[in-house]
PDB file of N, CA and C in Angstrom:
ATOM      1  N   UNK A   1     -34.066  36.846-119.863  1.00  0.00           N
ATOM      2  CA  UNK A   1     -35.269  37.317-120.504  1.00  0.00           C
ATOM      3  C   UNK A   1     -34.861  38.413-121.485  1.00  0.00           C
ATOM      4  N   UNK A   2     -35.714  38.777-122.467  1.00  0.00           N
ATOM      5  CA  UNK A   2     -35.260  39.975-123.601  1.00  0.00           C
ATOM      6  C   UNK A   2     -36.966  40.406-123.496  1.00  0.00           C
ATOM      7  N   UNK A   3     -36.294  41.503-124.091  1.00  0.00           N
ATOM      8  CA  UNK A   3     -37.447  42.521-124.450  1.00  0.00           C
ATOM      9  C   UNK A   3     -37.588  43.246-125.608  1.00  0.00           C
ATOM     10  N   UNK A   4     -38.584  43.442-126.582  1.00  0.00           N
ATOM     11  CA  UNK A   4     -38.378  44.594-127.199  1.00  0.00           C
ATOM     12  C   UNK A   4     -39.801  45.586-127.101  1.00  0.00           C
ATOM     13  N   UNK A   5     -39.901  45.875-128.755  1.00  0.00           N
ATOM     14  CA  UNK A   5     -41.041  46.871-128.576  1.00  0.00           C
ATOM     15  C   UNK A   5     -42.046  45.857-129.501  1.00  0.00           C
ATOM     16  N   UNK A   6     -41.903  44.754-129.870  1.00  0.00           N
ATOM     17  CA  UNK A   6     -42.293  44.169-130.618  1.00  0.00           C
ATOM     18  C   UNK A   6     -43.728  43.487-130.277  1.00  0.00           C
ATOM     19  N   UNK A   7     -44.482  42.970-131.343  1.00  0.00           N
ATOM     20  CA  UNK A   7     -46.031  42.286-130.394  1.00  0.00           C
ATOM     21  C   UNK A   7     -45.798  41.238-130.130  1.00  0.00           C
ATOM     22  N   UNK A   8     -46.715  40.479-129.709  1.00  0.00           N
ATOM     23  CA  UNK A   8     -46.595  39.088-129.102  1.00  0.00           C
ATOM     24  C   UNK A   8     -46.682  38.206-129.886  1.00  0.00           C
ATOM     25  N   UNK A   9     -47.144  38.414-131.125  1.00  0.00           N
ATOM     26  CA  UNK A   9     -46.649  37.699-132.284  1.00  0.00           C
ATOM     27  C   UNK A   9     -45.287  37.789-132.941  1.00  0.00           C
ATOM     28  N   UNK A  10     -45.188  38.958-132.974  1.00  0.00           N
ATOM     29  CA  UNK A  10     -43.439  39.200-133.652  1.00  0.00           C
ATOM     30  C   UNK A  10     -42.415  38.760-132.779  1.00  0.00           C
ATOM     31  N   UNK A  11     -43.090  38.192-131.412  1.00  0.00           N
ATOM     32  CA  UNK A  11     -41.695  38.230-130.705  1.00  0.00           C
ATOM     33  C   UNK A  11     -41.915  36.482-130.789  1.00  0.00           C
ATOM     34  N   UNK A  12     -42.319  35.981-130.909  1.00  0.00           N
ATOM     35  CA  UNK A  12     -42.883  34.610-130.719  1.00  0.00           C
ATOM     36  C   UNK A  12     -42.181  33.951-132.374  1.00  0.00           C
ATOM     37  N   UNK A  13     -42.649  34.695-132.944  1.00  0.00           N
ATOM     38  CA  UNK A  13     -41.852  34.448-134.315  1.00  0.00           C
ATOM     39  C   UNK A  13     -40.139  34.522-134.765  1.00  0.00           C
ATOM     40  N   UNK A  14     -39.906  35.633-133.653  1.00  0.00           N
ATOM     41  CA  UNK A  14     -38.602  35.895-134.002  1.00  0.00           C
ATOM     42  C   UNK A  14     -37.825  34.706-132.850  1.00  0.00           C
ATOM     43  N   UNK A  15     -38.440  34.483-131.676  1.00  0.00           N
ATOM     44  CA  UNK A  15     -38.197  33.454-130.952  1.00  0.00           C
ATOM     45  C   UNK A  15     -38.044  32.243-131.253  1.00  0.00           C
ATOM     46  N   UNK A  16     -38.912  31.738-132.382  1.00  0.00           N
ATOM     47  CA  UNK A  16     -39.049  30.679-132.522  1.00  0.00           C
ATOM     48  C   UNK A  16     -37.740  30.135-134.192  1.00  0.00           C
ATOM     49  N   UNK A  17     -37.536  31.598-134.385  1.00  0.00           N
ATOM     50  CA  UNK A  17     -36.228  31.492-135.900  1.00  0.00           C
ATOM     51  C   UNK A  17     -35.056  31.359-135.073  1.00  0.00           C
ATOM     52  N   UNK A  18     -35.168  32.160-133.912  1.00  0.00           N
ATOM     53  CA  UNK A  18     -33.512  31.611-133.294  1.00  0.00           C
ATOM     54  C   UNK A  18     -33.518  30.607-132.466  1.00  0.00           C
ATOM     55  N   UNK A  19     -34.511  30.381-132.131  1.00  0.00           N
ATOM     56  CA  UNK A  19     -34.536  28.489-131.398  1.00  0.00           C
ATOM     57  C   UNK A  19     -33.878  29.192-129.983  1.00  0.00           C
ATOM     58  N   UNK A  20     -34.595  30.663-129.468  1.00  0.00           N
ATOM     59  CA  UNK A  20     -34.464  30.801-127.621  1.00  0.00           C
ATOM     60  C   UNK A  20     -35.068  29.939-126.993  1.00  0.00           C
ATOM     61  N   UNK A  21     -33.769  29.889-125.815  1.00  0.00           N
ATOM     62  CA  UNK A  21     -34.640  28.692-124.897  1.00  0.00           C
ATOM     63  C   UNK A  21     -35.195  29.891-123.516  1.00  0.00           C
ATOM     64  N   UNK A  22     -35.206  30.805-124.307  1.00  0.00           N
ATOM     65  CA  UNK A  22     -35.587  31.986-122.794  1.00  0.00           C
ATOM     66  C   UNK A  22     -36.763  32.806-123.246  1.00  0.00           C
ATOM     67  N   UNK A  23     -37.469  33.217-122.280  1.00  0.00           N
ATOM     68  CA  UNK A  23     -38.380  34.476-122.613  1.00  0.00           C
ATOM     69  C   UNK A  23     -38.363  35.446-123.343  1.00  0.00           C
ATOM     70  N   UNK A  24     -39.092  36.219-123.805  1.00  0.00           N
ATOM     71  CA  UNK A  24     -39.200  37.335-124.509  1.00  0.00           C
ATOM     72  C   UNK A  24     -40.394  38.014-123.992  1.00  0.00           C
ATOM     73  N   UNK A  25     -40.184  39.341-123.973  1.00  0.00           N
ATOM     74  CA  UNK A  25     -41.258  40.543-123.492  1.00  0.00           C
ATOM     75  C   UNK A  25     -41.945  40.878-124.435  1.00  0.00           C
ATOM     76  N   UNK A  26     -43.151  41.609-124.671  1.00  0.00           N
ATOM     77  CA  UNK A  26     -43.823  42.172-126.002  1.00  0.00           C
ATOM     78  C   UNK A  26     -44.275  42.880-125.139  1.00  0.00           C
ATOM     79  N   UNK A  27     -43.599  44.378-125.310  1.00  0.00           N
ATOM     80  CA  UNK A  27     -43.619  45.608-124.525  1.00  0.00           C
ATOM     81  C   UNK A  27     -44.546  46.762-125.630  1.00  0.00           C
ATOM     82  N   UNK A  28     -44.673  46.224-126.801  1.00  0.00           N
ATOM     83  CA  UNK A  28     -45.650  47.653-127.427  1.00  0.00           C
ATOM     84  C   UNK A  28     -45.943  48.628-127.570  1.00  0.00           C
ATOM     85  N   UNK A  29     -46.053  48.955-126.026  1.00  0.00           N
ATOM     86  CA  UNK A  29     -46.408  50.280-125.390  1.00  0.00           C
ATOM     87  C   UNK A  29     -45.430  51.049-124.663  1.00  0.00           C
ATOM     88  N   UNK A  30     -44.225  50.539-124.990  1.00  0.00           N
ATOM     89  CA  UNK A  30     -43.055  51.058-124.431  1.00  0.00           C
ATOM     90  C   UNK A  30     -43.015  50.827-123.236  1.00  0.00           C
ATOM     91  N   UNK A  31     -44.228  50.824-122.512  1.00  0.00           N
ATOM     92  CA  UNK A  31     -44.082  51.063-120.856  1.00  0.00           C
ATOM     93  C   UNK A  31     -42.991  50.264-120.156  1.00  0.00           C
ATOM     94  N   UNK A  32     -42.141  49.325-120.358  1.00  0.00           N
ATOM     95  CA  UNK A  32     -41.334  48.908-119.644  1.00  0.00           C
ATOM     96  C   UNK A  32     -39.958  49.442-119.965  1.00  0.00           C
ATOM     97  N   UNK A  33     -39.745  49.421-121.307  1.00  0.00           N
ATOM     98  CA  UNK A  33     -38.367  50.498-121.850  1.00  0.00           C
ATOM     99  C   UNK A  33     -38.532  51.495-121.048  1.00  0.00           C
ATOM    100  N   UNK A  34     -39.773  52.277-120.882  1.00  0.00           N
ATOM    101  CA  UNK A  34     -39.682  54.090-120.323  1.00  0.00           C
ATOM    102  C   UNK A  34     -39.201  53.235-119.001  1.00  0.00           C
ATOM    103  N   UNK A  35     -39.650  52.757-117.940  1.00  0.00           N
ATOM    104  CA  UNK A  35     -39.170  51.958-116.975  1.00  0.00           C
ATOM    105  C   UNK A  35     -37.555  52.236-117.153  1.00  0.00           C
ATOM    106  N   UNK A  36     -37.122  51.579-117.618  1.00  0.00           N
ATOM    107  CA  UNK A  36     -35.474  50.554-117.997  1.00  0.00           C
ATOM    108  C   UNK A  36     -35.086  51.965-118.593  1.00  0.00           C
ATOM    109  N   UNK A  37     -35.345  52.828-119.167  1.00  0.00           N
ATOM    110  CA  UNK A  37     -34.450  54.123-119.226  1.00  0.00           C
ATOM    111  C   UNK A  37     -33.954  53.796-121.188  1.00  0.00           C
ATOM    112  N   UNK A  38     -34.603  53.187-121.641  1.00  0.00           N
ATOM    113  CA  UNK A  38     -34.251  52.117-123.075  1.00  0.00           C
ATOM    114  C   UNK A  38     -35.204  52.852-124.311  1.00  0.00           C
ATOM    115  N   UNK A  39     -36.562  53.438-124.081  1.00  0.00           N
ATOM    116  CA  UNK A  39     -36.712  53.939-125.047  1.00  0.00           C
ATOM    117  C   UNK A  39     -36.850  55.351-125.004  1.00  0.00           C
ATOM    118  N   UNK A  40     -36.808  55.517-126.932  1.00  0.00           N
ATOM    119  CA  UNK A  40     -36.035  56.782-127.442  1.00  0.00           C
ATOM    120  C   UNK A  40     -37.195  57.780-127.616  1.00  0.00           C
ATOM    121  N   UNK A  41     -36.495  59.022-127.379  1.00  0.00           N
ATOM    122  CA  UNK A  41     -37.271  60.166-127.803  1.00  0.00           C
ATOM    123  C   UNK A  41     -38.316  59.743-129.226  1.00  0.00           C
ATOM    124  N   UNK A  42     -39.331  60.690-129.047  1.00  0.00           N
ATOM    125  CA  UNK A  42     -40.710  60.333-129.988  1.00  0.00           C
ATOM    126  C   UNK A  42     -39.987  60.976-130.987  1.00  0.00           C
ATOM    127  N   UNK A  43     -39.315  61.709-131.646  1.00  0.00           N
ATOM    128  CA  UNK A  43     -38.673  62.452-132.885  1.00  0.00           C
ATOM    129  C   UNK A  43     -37.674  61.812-133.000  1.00  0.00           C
ATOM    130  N   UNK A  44     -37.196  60.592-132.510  1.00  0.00           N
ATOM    131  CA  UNK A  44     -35.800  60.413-132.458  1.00  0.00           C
ATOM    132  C   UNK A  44     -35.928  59.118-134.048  1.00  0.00           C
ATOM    133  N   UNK A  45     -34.656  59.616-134.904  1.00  0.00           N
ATOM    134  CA  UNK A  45     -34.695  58.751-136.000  1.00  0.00           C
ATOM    135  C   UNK A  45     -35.209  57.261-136.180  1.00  0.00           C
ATOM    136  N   UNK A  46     -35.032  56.864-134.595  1.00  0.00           N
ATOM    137  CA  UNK A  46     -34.945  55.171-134.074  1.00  0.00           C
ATOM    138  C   UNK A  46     -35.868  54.853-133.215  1.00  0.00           C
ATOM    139  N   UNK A  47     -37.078  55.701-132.745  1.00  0.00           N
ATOM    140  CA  UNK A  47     -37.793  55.877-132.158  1.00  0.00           C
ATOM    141  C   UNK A  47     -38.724  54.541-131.602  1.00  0.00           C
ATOM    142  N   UNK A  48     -38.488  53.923-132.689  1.00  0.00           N
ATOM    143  CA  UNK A  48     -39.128  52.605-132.806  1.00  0.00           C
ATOM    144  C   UNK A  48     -38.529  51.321-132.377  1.00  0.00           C
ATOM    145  N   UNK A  49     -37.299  51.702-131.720  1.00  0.00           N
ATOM    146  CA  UNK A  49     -36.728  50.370-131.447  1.00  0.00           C
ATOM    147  C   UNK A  49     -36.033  51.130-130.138  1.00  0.00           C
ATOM    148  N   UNK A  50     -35.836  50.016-129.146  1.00  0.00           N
ATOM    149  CA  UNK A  50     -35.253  50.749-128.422  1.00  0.00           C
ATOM    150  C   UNK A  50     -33.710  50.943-127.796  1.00  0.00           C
ATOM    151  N   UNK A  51     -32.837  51.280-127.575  1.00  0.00           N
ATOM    152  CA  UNK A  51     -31.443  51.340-127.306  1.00  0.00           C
ATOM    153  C   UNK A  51     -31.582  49.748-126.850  1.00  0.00           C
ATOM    154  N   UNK A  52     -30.091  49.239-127.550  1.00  0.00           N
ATOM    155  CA  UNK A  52     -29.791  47.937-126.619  1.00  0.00           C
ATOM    156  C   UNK A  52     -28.708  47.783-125.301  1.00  0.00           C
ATOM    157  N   UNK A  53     -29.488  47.572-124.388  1.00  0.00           N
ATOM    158  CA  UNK A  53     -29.123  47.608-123.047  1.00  0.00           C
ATOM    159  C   UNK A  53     -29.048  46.236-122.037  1.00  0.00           C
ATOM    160  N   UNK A  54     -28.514  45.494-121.408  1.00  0.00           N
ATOM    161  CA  UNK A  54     -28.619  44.499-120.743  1.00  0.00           C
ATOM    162  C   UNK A  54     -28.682  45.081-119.111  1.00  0.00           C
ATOM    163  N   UNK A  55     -29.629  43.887-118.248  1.00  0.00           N
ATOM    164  CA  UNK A  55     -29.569  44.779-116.638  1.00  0.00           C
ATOM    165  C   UNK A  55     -29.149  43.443-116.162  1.00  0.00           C
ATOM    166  N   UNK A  56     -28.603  43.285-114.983  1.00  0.00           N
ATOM    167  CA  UNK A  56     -28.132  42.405-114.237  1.00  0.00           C
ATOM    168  C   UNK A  56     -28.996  42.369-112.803  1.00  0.00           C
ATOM    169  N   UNK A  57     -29.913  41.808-112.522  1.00  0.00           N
ATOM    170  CA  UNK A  57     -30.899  42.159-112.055  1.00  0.00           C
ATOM    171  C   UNK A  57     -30.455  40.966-110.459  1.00  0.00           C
ATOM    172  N   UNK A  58     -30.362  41.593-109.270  1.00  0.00           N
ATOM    173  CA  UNK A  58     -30.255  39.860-108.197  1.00  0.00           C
ATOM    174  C   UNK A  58     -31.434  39.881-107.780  1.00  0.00           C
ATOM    175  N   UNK A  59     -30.694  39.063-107.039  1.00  0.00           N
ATOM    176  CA  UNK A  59     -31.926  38.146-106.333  1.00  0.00           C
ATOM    177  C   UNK A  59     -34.031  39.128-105.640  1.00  0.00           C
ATOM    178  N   UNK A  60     -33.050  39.638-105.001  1.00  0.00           N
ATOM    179  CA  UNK A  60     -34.339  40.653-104.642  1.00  0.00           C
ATOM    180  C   UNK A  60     -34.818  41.843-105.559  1.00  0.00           C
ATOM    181  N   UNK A  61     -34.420  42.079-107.168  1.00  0.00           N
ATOM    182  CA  UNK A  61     -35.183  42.280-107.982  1.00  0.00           C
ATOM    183  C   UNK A  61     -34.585  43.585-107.808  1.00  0.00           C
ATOM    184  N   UNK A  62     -33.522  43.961-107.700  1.00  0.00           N
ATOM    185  CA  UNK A  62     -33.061  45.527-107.942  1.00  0.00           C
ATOM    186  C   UNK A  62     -31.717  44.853-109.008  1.00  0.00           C
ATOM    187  N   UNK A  63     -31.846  46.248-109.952  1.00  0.00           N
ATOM    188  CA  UNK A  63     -30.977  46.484-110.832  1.00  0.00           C
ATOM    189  C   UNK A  63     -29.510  46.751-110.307  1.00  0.00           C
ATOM    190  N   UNK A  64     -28.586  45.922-110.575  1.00  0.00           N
ATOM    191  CA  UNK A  64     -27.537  45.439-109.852  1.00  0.00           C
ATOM    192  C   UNK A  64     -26.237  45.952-110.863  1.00  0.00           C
ATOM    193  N   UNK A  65     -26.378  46.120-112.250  1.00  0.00           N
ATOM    194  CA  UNK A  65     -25.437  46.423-113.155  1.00  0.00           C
ATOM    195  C   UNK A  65     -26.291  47.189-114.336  1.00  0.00           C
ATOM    196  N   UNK A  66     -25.727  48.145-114.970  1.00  0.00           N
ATOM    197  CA  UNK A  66     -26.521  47.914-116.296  1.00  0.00           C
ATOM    198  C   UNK A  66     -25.380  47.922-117.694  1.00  0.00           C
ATOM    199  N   UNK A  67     -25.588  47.597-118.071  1.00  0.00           N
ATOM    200  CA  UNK A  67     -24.633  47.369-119.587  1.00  0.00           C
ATOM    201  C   UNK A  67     -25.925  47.803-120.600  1.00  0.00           C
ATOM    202  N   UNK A  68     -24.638  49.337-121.106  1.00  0.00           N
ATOM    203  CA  UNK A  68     -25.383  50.068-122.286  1.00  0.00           C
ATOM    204  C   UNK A  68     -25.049  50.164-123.326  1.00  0.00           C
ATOM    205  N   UNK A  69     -25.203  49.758-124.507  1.00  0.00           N
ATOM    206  CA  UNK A  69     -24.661  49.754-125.935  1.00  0.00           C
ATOM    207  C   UNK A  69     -24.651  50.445-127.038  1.00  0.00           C
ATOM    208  N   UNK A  70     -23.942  51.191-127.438  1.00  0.00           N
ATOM    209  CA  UNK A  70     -23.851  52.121-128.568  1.00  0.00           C
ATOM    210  C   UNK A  70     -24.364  51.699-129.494  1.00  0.00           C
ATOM    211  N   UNK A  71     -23.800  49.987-129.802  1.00  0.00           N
ATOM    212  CA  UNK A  71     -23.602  49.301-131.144  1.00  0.00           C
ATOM    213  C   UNK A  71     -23.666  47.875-130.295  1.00  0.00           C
ATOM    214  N   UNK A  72     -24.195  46.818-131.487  1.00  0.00           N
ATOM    215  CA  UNK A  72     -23.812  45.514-131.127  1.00  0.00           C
ATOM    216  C   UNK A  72     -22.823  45.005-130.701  1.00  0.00           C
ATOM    217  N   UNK A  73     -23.352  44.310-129.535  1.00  0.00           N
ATOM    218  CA  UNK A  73     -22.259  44.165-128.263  1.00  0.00           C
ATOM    219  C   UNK A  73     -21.739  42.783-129.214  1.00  0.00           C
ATOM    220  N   UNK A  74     -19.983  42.571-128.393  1.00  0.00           N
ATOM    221  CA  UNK A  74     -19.802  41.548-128.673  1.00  0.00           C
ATOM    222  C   UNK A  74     -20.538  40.115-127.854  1.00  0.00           C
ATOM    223  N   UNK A  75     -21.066  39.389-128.277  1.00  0.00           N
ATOM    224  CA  UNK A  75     -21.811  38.870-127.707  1.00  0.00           C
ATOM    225  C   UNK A  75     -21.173  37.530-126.877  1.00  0.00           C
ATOM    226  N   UNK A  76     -19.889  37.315-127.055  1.00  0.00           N
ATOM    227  CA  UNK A  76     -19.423  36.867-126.114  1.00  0.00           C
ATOM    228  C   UNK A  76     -18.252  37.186-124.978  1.00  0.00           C
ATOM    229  N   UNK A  77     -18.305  38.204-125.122  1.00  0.00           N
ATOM    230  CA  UNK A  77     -17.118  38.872-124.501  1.00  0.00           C
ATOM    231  C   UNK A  77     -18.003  39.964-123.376  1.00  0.00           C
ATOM    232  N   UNK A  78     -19.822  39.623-124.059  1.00  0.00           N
ATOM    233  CA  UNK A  78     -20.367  40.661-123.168  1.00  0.00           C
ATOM    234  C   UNK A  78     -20.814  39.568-122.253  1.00  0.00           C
ATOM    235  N   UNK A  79     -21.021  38.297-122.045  1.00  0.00           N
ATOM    236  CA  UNK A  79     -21.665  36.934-121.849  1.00  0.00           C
ATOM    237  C   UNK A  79     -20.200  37.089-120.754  1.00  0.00           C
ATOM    238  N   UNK A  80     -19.366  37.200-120.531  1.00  0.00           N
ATOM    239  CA  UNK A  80     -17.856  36.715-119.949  1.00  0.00           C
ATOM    240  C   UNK A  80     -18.186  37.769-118.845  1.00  0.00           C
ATOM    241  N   UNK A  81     -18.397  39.389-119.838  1.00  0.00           N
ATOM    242  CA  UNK A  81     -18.432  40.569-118.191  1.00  0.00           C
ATOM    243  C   UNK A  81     -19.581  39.967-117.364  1.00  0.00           C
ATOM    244  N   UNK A  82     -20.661  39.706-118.207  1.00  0.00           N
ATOM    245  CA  UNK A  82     -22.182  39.419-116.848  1.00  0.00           C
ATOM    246  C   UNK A  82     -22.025  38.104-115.944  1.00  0.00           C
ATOM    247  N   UNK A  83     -20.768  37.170-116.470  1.00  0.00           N
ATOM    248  CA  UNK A  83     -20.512  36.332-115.842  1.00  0.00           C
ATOM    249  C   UNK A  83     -19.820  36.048-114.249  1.00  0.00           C
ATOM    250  N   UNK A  84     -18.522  37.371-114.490  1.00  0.00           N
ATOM    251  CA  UNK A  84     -17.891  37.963-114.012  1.00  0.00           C
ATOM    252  C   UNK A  84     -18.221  38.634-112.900  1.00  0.00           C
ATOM    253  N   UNK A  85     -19.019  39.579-113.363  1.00  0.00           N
ATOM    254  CA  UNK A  85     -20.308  40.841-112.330  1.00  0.00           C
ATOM    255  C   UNK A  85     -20.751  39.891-111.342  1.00  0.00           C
ATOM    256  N   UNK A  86     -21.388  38.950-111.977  1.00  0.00           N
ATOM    257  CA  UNK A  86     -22.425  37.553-110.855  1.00  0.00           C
ATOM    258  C   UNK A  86     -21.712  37.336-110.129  1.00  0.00           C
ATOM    259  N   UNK A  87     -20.398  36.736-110.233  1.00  0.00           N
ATOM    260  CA  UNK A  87     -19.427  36.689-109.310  1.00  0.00           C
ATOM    261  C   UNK A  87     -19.391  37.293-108.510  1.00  0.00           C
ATOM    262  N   UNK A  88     -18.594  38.491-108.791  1.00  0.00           N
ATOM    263  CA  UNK A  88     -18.584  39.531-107.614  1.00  0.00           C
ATOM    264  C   UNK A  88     -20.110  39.681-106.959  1.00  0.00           C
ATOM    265  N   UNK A  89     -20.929  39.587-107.038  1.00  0.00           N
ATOM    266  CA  UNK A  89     -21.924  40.059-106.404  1.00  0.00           C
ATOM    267  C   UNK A  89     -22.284  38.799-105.544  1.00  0.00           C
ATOM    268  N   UNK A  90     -21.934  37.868-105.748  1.00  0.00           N
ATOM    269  CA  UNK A  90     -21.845  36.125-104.602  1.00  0.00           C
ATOM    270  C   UNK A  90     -21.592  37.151-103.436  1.00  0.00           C
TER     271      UNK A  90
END
C-alpha cells in the first residue's frame, strides 16, 4: 500500500499513470503521516509532502521494520532489503 498527502483524486490519477496494481492512501489531513512519524513540521520548506519512509508491517499489524529515506531510495536494492527483513521475520 502507499500513501501520501494527496486527495483521492490525485492519488487515483497518479495511480492510474503508473499502472499500480496496489493501493494508495489519500491522507489530506495528514492524520496518518502524524501516526507513521512521516509528516513535516508546519514551517518546514516541504511541509507539504511528507518524508519518504517504507514500514514493514506483520502479520498482527505492528510495525516490524521501518526504512527511512533522506533521498530516493534505490528502488531495487530497497525491494531486495524488505525482501530479506520478511525472511528473517518467518
Amino acid at each position: 500500500m502507499g500513501a501520501s498527502f494527496d486527495t483521492v483524486e490525485e492519488q487515483k490519477a497518479f495511480a492510474e499513470k503508473e499502472s499500480f496494481s496496489f493501493p494508495l492512501l489519500s491522507d489530506p489531513d495528514r492524520a496518518v503521516g502524524e501516526l507513521y512519524g512521516v509528516a513535516r513540521r508546519p514551517d518546514h520548506d516541504f511541509a507539504g509532502w511528507p518524508r519518504r519512509a517504507s514500514f514493514l508491517i506483520d502479520p498482527n499489524g505492528v510495525v516490524a521494520k521501518v526504512y527511512d529515506f533522506a533521498d530516493k531510495p534505490d528502488l531495487a536494492e530497497h525491494a531486495a532489503t524488505v525482501l530479506n527483513d520478511l525472511q528473517e521475520l518467518r
